[in-house]
C-alpha atoms as a PDB file:
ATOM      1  CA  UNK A   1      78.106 165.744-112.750  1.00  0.00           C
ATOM      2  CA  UNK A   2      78.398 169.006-114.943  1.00  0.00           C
ATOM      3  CA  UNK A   3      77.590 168.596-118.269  1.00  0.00           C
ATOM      4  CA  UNK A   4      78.066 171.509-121.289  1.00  0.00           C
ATOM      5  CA  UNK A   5      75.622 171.159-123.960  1.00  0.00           C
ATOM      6  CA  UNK A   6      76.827 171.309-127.234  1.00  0.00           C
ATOM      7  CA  UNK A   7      73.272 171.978-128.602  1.00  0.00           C
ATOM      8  CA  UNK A   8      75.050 172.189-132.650  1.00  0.00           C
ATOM      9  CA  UNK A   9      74.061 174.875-135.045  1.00  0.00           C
ATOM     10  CA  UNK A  10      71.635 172.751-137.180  1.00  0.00           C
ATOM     11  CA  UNK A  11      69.481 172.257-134.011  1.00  0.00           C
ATOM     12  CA  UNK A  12      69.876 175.670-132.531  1.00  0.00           C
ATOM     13  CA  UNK A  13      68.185 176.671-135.822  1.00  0.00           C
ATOM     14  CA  UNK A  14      65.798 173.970-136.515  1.00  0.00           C
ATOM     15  CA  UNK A  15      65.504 171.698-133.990  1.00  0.00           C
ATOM     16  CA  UNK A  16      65.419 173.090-130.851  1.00  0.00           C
ATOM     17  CA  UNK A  17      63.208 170.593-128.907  1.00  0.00           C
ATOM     18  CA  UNK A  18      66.070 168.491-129.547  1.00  0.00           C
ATOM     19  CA  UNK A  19      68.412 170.219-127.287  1.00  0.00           C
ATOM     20  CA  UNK A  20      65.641 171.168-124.525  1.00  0.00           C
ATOM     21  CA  UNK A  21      65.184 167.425-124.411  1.00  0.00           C
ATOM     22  CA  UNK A  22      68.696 166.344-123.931  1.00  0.00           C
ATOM     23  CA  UNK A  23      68.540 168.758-120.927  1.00  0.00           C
ATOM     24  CA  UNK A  24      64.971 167.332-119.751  1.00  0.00           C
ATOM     25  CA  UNK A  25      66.996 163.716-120.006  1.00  0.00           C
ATOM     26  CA  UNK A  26      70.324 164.483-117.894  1.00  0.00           C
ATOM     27  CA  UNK A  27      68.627 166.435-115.478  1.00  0.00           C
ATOM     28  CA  UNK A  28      66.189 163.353-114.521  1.00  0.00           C
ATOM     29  CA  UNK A  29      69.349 161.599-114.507  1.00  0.00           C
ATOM     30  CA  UNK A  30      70.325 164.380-111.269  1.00  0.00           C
ATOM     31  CA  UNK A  31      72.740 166.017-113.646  1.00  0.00           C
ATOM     32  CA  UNK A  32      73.470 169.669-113.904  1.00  0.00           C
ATOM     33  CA  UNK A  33      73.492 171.296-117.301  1.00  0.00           C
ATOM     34  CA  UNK A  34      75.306 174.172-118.738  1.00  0.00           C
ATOM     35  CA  UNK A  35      74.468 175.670-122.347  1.00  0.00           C
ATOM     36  CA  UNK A  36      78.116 177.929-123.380  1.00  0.00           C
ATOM     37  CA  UNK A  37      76.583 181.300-124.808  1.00  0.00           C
ATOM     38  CA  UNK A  38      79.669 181.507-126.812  1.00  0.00           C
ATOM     39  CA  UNK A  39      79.062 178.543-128.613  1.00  0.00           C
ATOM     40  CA  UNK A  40      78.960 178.460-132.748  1.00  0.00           C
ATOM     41  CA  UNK A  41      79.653 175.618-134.905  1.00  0.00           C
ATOM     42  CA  UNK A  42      82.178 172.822-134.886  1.00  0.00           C
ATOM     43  CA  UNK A  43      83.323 173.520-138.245  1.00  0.00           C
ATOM     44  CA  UNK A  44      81.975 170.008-139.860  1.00  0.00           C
ATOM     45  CA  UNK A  45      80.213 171.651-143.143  1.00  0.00           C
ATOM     46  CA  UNK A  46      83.787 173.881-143.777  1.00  0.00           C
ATOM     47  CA  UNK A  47      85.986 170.987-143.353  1.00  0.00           C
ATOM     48  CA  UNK A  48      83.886 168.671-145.292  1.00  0.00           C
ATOM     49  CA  UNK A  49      83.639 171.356-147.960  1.00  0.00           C
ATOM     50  CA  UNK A  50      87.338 172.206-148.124  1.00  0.00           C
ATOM     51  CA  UNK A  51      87.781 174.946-146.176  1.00  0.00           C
ATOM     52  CA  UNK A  52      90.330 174.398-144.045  1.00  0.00           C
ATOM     53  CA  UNK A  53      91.616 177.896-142.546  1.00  0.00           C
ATOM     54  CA  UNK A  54      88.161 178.613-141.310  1.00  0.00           C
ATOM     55  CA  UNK A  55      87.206 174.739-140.054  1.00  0.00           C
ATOM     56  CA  UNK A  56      90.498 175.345-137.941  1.00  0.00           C
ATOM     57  CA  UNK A  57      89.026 178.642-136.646  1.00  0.00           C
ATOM     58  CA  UNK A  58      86.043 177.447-135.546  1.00  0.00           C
ATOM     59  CA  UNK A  59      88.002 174.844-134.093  1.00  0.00           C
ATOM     60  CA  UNK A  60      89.946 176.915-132.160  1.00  0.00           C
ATOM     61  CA  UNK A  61      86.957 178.985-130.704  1.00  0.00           C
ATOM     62  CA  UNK A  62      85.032 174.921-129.958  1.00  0.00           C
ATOM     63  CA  UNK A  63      87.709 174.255-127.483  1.00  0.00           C
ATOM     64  CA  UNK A  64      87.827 177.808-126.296  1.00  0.00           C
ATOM     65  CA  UNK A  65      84.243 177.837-125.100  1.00  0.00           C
ATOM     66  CA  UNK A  66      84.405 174.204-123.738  1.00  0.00           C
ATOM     67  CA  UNK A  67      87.438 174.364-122.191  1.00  0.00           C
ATOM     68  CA  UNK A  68      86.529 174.456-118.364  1.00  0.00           C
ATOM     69  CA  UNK A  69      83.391 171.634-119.431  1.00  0.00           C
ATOM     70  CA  UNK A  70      83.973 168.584-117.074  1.00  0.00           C
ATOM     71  CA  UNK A  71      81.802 166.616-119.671  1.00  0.00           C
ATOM     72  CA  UNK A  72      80.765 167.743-123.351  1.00  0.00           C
ATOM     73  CA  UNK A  73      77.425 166.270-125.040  1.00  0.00           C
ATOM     74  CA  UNK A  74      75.703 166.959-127.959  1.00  0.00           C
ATOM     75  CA  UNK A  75      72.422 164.958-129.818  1.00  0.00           C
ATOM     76  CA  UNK A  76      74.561 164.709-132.960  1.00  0.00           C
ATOM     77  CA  UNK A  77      76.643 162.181-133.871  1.00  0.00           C
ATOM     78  CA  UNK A  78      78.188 164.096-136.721  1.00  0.00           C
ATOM     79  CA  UNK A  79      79.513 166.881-134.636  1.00  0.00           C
ATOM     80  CA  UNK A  80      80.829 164.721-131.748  1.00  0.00           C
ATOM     81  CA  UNK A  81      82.968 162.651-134.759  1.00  0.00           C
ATOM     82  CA  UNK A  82      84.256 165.974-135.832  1.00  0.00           C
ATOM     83  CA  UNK A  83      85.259 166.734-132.821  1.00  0.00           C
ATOM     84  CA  UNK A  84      86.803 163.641-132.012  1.00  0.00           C
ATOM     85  CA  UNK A  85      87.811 162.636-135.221  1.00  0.00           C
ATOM     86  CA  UNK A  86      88.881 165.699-136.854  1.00  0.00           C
ATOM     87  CA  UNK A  87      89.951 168.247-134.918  1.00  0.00           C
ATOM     88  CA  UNK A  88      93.458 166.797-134.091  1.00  0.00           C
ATOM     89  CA  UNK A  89      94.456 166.686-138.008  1.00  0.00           C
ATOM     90  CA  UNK A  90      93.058 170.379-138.172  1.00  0.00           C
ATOM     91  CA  UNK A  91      95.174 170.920-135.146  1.00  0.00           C
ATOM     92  CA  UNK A  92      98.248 169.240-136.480  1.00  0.00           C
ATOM     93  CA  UNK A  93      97.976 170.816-140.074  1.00  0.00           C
ATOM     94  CA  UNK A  94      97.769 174.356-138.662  1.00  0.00           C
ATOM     95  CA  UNK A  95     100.900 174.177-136.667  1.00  0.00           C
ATOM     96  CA  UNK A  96      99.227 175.304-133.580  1.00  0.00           C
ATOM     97  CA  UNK A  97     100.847 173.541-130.747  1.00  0.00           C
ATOM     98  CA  UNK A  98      98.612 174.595-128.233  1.00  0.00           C
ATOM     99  CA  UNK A  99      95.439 173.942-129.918  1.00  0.00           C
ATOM    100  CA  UNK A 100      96.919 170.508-130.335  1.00  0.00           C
ATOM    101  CA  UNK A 101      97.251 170.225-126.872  1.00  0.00           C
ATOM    102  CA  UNK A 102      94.043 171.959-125.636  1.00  0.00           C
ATOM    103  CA  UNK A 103      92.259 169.430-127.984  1.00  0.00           C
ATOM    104  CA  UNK A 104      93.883 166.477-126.674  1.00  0.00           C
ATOM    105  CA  UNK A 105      92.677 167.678-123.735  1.00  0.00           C
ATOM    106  CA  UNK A 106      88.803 168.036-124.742  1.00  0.00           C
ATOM    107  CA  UNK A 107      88.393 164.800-126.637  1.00  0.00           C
ATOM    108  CA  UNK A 108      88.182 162.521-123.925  1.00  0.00           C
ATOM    109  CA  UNK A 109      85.713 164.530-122.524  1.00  0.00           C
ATOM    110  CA  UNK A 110      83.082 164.803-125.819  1.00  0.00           C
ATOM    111  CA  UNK A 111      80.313 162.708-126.237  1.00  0.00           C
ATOM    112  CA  UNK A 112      77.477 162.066-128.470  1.00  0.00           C
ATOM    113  CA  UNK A 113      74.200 161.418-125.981  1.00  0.00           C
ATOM    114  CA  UNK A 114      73.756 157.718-126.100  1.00  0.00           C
ATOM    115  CA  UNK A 115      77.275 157.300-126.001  1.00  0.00           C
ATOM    116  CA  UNK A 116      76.944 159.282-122.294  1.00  0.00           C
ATOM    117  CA  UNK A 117      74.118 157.369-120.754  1.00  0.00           C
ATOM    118  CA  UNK A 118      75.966 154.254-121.852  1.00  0.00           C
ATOM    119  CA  UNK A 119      78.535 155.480-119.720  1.00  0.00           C
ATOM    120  CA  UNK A 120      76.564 156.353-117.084  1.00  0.00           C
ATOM    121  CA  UNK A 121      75.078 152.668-116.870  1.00  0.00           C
ATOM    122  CA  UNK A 122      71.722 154.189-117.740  1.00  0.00           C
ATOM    123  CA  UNK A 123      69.102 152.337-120.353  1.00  0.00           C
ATOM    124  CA  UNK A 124      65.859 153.147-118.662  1.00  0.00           C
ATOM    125  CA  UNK A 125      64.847 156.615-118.295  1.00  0.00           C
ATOM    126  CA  UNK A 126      61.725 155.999-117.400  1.00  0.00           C
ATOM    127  CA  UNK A 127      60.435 157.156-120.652  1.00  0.00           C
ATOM    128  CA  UNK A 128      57.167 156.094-122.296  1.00  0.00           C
ATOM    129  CA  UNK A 129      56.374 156.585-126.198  1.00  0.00           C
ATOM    130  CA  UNK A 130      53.155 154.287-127.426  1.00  0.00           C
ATOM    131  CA  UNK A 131      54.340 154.134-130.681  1.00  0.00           C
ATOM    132  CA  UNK A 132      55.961 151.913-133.351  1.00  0.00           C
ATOM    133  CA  UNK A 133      59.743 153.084-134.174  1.00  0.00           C
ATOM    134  CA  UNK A 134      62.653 152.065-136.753  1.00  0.00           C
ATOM    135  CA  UNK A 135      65.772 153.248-135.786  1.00  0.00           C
ATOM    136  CA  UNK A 136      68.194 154.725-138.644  1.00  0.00           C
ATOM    137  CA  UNK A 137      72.013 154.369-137.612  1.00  0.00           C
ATOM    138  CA  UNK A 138      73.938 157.465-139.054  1.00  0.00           C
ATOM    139  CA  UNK A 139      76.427 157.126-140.744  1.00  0.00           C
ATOM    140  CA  UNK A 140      78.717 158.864-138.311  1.00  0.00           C
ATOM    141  CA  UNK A 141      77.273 157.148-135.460  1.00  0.00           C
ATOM    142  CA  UNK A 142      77.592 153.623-137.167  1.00  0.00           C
ATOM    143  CA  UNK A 143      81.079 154.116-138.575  1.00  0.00           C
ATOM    144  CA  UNK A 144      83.160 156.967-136.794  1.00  0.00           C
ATOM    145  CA  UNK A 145      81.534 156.731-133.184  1.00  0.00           C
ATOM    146  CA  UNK A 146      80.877 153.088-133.261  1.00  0.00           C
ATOM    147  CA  UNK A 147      77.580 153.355-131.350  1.00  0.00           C
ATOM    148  CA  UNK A 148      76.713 150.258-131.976  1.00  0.00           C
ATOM    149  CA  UNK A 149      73.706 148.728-130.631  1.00  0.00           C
ATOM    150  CA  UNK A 150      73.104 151.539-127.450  1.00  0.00           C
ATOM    151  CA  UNK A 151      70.753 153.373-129.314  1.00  0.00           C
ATOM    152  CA  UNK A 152      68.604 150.495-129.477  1.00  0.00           C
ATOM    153  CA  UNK A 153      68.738 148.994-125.891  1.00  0.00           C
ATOM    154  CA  UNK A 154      67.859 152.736-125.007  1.00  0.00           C
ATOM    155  CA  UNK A 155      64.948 152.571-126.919  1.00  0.00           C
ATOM    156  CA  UNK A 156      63.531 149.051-126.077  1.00  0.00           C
ATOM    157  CA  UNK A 157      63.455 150.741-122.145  1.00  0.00           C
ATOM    158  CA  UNK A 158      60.839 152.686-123.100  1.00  0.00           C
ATOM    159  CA  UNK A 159      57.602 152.022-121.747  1.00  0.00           C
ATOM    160  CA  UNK A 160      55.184 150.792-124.747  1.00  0.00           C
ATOM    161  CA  UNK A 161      57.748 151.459-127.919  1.00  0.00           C
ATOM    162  CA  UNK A 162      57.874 149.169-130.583  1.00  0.00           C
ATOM    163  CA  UNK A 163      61.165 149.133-132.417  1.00  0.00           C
ATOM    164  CA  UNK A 164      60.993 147.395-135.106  1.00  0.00           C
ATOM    165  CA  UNK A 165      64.186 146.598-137.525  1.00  0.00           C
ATOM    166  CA  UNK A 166      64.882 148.955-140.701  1.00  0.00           C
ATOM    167  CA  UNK A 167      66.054 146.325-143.459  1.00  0.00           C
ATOM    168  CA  UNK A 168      69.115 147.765-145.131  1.00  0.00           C
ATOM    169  CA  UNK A 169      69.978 149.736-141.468  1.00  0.00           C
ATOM    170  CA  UNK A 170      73.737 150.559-142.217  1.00  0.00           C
ATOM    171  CA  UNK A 171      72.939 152.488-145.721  1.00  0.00           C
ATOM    172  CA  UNK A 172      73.263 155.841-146.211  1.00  0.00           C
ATOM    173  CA  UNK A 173      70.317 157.604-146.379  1.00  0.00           C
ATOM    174  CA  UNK A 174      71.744 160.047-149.041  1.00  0.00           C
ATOM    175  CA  UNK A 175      72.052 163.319-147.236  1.00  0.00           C
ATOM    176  CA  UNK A 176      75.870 163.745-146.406  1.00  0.00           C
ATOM    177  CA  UNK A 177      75.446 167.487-145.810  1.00  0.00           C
ATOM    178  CA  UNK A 178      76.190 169.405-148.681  1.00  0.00           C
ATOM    179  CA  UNK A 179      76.749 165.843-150.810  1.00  0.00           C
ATOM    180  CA  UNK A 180      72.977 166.207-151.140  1.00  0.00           C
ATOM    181  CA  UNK A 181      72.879 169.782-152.765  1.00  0.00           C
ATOM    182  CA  UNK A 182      75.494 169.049-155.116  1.00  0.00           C
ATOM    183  CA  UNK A 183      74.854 165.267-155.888  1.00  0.00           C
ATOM    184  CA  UNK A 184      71.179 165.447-155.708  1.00  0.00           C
ATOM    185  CA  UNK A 185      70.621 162.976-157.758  1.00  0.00           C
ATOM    186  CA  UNK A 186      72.857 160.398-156.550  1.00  0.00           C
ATOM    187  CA  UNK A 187      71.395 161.599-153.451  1.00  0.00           C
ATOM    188  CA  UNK A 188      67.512 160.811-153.618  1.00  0.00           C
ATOM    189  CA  UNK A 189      68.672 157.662-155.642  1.00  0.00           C
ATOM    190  CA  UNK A 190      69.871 156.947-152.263  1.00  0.00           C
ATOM    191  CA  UNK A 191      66.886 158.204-150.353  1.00  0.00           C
ATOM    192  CA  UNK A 192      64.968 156.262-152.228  1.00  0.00           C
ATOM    193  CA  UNK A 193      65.861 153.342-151.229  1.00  0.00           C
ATOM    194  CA  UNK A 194      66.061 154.381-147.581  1.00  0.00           C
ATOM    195  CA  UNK A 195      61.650 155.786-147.691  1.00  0.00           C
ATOM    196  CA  UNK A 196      61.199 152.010-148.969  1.00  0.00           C
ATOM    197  CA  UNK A 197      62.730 150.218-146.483  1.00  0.00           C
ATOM    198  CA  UNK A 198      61.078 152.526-143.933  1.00  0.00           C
ATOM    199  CA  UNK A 199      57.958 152.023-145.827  1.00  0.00           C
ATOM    200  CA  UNK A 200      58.606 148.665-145.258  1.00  0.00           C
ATOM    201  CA  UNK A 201      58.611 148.838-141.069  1.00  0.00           C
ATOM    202  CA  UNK A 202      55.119 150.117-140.833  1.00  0.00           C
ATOM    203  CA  UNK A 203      56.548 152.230-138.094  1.00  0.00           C
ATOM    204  CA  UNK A 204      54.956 155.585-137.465  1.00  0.00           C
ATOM    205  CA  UNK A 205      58.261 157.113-136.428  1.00  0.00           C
ATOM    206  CA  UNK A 206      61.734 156.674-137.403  1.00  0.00           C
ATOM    207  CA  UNK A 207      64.458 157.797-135.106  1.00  0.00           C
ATOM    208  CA  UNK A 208      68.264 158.719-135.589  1.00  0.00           C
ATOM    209  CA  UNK A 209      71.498 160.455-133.752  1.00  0.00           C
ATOM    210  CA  UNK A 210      71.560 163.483-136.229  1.00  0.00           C
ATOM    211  CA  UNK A 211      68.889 165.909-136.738  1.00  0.00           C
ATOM    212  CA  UNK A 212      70.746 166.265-140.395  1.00  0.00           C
ATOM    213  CA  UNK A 213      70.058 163.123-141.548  1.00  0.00           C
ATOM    214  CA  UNK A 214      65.841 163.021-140.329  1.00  0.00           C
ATOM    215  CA  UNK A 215      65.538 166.333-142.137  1.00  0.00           C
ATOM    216  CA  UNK A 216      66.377 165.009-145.126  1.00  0.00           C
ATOM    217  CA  UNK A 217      64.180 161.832-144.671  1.00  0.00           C
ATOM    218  CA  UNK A 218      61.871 163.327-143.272  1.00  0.00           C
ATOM    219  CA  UNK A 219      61.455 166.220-146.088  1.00  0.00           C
ATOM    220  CA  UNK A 220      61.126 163.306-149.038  1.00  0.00           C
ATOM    221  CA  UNK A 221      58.278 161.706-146.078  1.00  0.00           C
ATOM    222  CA  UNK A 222      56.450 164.744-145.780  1.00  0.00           C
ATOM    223  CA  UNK A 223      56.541 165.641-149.679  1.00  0.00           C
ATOM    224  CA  UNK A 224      55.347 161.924-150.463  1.00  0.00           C
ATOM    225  CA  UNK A 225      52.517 162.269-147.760  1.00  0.00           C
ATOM    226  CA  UNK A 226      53.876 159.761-145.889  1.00  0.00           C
ATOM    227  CA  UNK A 227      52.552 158.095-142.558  1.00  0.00           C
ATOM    228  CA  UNK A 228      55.991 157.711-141.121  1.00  0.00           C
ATOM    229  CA  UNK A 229      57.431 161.140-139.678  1.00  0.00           C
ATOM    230  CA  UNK A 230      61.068 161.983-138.345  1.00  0.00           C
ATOM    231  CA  UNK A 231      62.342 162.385-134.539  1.00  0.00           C
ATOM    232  CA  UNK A 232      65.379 162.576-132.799  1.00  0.00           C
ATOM    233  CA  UNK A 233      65.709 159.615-130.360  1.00  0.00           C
ATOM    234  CA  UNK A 234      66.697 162.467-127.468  1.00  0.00           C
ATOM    235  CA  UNK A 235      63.123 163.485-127.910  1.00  0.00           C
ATOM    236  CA  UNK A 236      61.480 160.160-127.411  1.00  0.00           C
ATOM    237  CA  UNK A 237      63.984 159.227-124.658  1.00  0.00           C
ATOM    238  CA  UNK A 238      62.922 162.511-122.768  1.00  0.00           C
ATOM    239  CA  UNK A 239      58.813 161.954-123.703  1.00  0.00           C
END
């Protein structure tokens, strides 16, 4: 199978082990992966934010670039629920009857990672990571996408990994994009309570869908000298 990598703009800036591992996995897998040079962003942080004209733009250039993709991935479940979620309303509300239909047509085909190999039958990858893991479900993985317990059967294949449960799993963790800028506050309140339970683990690694949501855990870990440090479960499933 073909696959397009939609590698999102968060880890195309920050993260980009992320991306080379999701490559690394489906290629093991005897997949063939593409990476779109025209790629941006899939508007999530405009339409979140209100700004709807230019959420419907970048909409409109999303299913331009992946139109000819027989399969769509990407290690964030934020982006694959705007996609999936979202883009038909933006669709709908801008009148544009062929975006409409051109992202009808893409939907089917757009997948988060885990979501992919669960489709593919796979749960061993022949991975190994000695180490002692919590897994944190996103919110958009837990309540848009519906993930529900993949993530973890992926992760108790792996050769010598320890997942252990996070108490208080389906919280927020506080970030929310730009919730956390303008609600910090309310925000760490949240985090707070999110370091403690992981505190609580013992694990040496805690693991998520969305690169968005370990950077902000993993920035309150890091600035409390914390033992615990962030990865994206692509990584660890590619290790």
């Amino acid at each position: 199978m073909r696959v397009a990598l939609f590698v999102t703009c968060l880890n195309d800036t920050f993260f980009p082990a992320t991306g080379i591992a999701v490559v690394r996995v489906l290629e093991r897998l005897g997949h063939t992966v593409d990476f779109p040079t025209g790629q941006t962003c899939c508007g999530q942080m405009h339409f979140n934010a209100g700004y709807q004209p230019e959420a419907v733009g970048l909409a409109r250039a999303f299913v331009s670039v992946f139109a000819d993709a027989e399969t769509v991935v990407t290690p964030s479940a934020s982006c694959a629920a705007m996609v999936r979620e979202h883009f038909s309303y933006l669709a709908d509300q801008s009148g544009d009857g062929q975006l409409a239909s051109d992202v009808a047509a893409l939907v089917p085909r757009m997948f988060e990672l885990t979501e992919l190999l669960d489709r593919l039958g796979v749960e061993d990858l022949g991975a190994s990571y000695p180490h002692r893991v919590t897994y944190h479900p996103t919110c958009h993985a837990l309540r848009l996408l519906r993930v529900g317990p993949i993530p973890e059967r992926l992760l108790r294949a792996v050769s010598g990994l320890e997942l252990v449960e996070l108490g208080g799993a389906e919280e927020c963790c506080g970030f929310g994009g730009t919730f956390a800028v303008k609600n910090a506050d309310t925000s760490n309140a949240i985090l707070d309570d999110k370091l403690a339970a992981i505190a609580r683990t013992g694990a040496e690694v805690v693991t998520a869908l969305d690169n968005s949501c370990l950077m902000h855990i993993g920035g309150a870990l890091s600035r409390r000298g914390a033992s615990a440090r962030p990865l994206h479960l692509a990584e660890i499933l590619a290790s």
